[in-house]
Protein backbone atom coordinates (compact mmCIF):
# COMPACT_ATOMS: atom_id res chain seq x y z
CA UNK A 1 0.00 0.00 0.00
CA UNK A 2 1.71 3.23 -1.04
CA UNK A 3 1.51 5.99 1.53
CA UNK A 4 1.20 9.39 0.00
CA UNK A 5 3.34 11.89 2.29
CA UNK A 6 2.01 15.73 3.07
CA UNK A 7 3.90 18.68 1.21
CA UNK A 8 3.76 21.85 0.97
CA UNK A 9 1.36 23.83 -0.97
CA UNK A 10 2.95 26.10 -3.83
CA UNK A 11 0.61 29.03 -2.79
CA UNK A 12 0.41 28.84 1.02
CA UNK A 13 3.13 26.70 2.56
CA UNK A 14 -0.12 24.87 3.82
CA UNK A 15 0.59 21.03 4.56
CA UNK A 16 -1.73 19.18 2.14
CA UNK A 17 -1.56 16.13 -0.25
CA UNK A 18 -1.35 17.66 -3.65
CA UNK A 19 0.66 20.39 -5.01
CA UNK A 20 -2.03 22.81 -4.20
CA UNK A 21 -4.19 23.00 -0.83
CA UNK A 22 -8.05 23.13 -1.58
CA UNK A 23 -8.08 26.90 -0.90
CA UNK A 24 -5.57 28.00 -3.04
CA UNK A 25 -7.49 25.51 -5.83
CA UNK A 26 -10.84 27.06 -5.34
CA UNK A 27 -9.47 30.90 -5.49
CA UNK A 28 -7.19 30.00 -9.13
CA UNK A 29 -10.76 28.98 -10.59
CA UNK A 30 -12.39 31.94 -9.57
CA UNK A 31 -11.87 34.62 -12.31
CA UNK A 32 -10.99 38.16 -11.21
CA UNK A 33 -13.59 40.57 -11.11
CA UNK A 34 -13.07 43.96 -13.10
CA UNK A 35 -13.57 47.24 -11.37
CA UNK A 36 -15.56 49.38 -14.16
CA UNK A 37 -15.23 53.12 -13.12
CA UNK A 38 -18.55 54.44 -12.39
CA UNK A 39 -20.31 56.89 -15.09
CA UNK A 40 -21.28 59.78 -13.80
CA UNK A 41 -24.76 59.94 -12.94
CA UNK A 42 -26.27 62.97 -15.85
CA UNK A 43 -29.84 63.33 -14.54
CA UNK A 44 -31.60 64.32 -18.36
CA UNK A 45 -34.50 67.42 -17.78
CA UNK A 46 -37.92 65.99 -17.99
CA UNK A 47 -39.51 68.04 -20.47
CA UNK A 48 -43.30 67.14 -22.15
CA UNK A 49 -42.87 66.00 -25.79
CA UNK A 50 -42.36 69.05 -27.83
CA UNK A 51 -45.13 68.09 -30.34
CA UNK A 52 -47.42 68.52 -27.29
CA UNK A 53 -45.73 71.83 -26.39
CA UNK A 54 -45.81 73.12 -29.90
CA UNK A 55 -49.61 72.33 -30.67
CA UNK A 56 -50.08 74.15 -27.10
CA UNK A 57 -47.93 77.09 -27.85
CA UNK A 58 -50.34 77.26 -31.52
CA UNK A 59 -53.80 77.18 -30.18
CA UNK A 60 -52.81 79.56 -27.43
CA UNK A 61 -51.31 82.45 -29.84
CA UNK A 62 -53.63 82.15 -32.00
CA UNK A 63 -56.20 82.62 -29.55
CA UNK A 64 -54.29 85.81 -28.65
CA UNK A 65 -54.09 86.83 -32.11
CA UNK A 66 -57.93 86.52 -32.90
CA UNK A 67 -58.53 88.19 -28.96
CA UNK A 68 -56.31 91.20 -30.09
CA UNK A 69 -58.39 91.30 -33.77
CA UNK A 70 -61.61 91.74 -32.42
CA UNK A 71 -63.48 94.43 -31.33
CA UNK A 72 -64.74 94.90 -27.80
CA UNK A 73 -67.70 92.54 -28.56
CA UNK A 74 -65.39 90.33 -30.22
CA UNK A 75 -66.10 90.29 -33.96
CA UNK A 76 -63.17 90.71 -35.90
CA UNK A 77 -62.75 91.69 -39.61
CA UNK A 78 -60.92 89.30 -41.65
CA UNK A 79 -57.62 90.86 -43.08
CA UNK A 80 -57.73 89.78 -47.06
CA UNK A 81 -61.76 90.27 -47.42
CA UNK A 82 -64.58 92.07 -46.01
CA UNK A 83 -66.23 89.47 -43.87
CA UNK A 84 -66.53 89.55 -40.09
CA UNK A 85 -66.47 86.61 -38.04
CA UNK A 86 -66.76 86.41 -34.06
CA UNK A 87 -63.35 85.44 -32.17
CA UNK A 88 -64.25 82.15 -30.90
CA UNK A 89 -66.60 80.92 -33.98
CA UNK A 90 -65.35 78.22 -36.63
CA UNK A 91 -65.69 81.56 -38.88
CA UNK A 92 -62.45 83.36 -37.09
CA UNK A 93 -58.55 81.55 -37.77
CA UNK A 94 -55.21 82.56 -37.53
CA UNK A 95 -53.85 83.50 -40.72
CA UNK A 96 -50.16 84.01 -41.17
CA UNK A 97 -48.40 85.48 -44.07
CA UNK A 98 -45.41 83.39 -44.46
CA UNK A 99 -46.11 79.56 -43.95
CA UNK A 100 -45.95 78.49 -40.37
CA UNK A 101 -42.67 76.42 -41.42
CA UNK A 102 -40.43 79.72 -40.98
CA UNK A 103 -39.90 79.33 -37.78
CA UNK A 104 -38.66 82.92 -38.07
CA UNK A 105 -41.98 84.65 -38.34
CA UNK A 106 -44.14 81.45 -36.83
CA UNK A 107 -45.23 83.83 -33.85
CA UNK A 108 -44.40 86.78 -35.06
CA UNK A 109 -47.30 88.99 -33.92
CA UNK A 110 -47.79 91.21 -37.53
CA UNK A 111 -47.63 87.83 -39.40
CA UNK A 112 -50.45 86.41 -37.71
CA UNK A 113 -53.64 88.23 -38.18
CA UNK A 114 -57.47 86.83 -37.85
CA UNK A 115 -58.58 85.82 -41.01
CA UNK A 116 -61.55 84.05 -42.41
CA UNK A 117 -62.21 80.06 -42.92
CA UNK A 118 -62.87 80.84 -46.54
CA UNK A 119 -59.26 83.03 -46.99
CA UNK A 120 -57.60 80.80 -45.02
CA UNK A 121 -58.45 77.73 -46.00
CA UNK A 122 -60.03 77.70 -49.80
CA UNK A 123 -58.35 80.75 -50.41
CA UNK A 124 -54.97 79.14 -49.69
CA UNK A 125 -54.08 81.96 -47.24
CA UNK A 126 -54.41 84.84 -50.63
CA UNK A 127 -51.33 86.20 -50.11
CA UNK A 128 -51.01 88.79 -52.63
CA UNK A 129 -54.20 90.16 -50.44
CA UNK A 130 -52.92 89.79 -47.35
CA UNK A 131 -49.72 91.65 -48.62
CA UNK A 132 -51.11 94.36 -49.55
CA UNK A 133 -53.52 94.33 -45.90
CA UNK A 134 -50.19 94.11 -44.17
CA UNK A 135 -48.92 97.68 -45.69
CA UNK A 136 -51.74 99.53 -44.78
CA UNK A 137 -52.38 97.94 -40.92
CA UNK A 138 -48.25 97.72 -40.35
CA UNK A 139 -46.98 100.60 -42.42
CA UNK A 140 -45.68 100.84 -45.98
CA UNK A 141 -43.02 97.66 -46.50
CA UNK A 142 -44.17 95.50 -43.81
CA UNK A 143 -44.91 92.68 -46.00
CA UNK A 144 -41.44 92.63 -47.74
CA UNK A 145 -40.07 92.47 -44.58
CA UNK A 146 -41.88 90.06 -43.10
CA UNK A 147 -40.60 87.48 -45.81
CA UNK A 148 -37.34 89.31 -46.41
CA UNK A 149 -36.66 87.77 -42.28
CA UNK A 150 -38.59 85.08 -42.95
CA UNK A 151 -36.04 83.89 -45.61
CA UNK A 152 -32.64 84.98 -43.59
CA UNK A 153 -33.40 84.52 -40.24
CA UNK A 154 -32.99 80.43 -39.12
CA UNK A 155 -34.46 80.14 -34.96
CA UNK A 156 -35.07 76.78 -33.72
CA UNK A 157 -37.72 76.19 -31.12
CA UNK A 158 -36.93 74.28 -28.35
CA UNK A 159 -39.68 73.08 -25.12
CA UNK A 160 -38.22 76.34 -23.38
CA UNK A 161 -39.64 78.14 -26.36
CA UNK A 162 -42.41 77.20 -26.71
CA UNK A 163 -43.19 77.14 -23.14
CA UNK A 164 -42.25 80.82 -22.84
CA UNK A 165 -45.30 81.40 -26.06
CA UNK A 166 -48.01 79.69 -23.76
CA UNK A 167 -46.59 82.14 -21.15
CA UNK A 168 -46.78 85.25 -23.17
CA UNK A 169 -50.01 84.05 -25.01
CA UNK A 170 -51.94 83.54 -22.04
CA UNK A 171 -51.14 86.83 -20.46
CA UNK A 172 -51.99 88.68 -23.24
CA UNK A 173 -55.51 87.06 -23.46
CA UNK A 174 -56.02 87.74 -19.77
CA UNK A 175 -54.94 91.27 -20.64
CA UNK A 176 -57.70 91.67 -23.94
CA UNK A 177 -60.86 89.83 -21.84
CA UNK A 178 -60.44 92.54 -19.12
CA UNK A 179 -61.25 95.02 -22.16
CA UNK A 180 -63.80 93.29 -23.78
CA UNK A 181 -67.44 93.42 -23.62
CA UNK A 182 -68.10 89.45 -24.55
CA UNK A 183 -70.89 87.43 -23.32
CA UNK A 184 -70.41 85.81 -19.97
CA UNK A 185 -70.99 82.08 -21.52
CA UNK A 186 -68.41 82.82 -24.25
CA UNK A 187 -66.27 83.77 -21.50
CA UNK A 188 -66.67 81.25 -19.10
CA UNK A 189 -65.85 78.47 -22.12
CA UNK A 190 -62.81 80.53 -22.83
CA UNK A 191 -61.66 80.50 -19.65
CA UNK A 192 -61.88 76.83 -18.70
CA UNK A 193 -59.96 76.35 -22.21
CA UNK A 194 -57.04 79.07 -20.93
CA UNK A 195 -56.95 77.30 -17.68
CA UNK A 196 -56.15 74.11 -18.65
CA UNK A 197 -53.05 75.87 -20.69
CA UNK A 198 -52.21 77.21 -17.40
CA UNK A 199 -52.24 73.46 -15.89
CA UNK A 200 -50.11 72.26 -18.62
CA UNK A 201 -47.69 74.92 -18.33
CA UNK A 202 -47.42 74.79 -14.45
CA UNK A 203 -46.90 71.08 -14.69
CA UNK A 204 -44.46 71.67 -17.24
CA UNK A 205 -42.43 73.78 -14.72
CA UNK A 206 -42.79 71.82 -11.63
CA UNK A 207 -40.72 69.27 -13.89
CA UNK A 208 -38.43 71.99 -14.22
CA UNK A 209 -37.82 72.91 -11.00
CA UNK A 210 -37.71 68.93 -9.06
C-alpha cells in the first residue's frame, strides 16, 4: 500500500496532499472581477414631448391673435376680405403670411392676423391680399419684410420656447378679456380652455424645477 506523504502547498506553505491546498485551488478557478469606473450619474430634464408643447404654444397664440383682432364685442374683420367673423366661432382663424414652417416669423405677432375660414383655407391663405392688408395695418413695407426675415433669419424652437409662447399668449388674453365686452358664456368656455393651458404649463415647470 503506497503511503502518499504531506507537502507543501505552492501558494500557502499549507501542509496538504497535492501540489495545491483546496483553498488556493478554489481561489485560481475563480476569475478576477473587473472594477468598471462608475459613469457619472447625468440626470436628463424631464420636459413634455415638444409636439405637445408646440400644438399648445399654436392654439394659445392664436387665440391671442384673434382676442387682439376683435373688437370689444369680439367680432373681428378678416384681413384679405370684407367678412366679419366672431373670435371664438369656426368663422375666425389665424392666418399668417409666411407659412408656419419659418420658424422665423411662426409667432411673429404682424404675421399672424385673424382671417376668415374661406381666406384661409379655400383661399390658400391669398397672399397677394394679405400683402397688400399688411402695408396699410403695419406701415408701408411691412410685407417685404416680413418674408425678407422670414427667408434669412434660421431660430429653432426648443420646449423652453415654446413654453415661454403659452406664457406670453396667455397673459396677453387675460390682458384683452379685461377690455372686452363678450358674453359671460363665451367667456366662461374661454376661460376653462385658458386654464387648462395654465395646468399644462405649471406642470411643465414643476418638472423643471424637481
Amino acid at each position: 500500500m503506497i503511503k502518499h506523504r504531506k507537502r507543501k502547498c505552492k501558494s500557502c506553505d499549507k501542509m496538504c496532499y497535492t501540489p495545491l491546498c483546496t483553498t488556493c485551488k478554489n481561489k485560481l478557478k475563480k476569475k478576477p472581477v473587473k472594477k468598471t469606473a462608475k459613469k457619472p450619474s447625468t440626470t436628463k430634464v424631464k420636459y413634455p414631448k415638444t409636439s405637445i408643447l408646440k400644438k399648445h404654444a399654436y392654439d394659445v397664440f392664436s387665440l391671442f391673435v384673434r382676442l387682439r383682432d376683435s373688437n370689444a364685442e369680439g367680432n373681428g374683420k378678416c384681413i384679405t376680405c370684407d367678412r366679419i367673423c366672431f373670435f371664438y366661432d369656426d368663422c375666425a382663424q389665424n392666418g399668417h403670411f409666411r407659412p408656419r414652417a419659418k420658424m422665423s416669423t411662426t409667432f411673429h405677432e404682424q404675421n399672424n392676423n385673424l382671417q376668415c375660414s374661406g381666406c384661409n383655407g379655400p383661399g390658400g391663405g391669398m397672399y397677394y391680399e394679405y400683402g397688400k392688408a399688411l402695408d396699410i395695418k403695419y406701415g408701408k413695407g411691412s410685407a417685404e419684410e416680413l418674408d425678407r426675415k422670414s427667408k434669412q433669419e434660421i431660430l429653432k424652437y426648443g420646449p423652453l420656447e415654446y413654453m415661454e409662447v403659452i406664457e406670453k399668449s396667455l397673459q396677453n388674453c387675460d390682458a384683452l378679456l379685461k377690455k372686452k365686452k363678450i358674453y359671460e358664456d363665451v367667456k366662461e368656455k374661454l376661460n376653462i380652455r385658458l386654464n387648462f393651458y395654465r395646468r399644462f404649463l405649471n406642470k411643465a415647470i414643476e418638472k423643471l424645477e424637481n
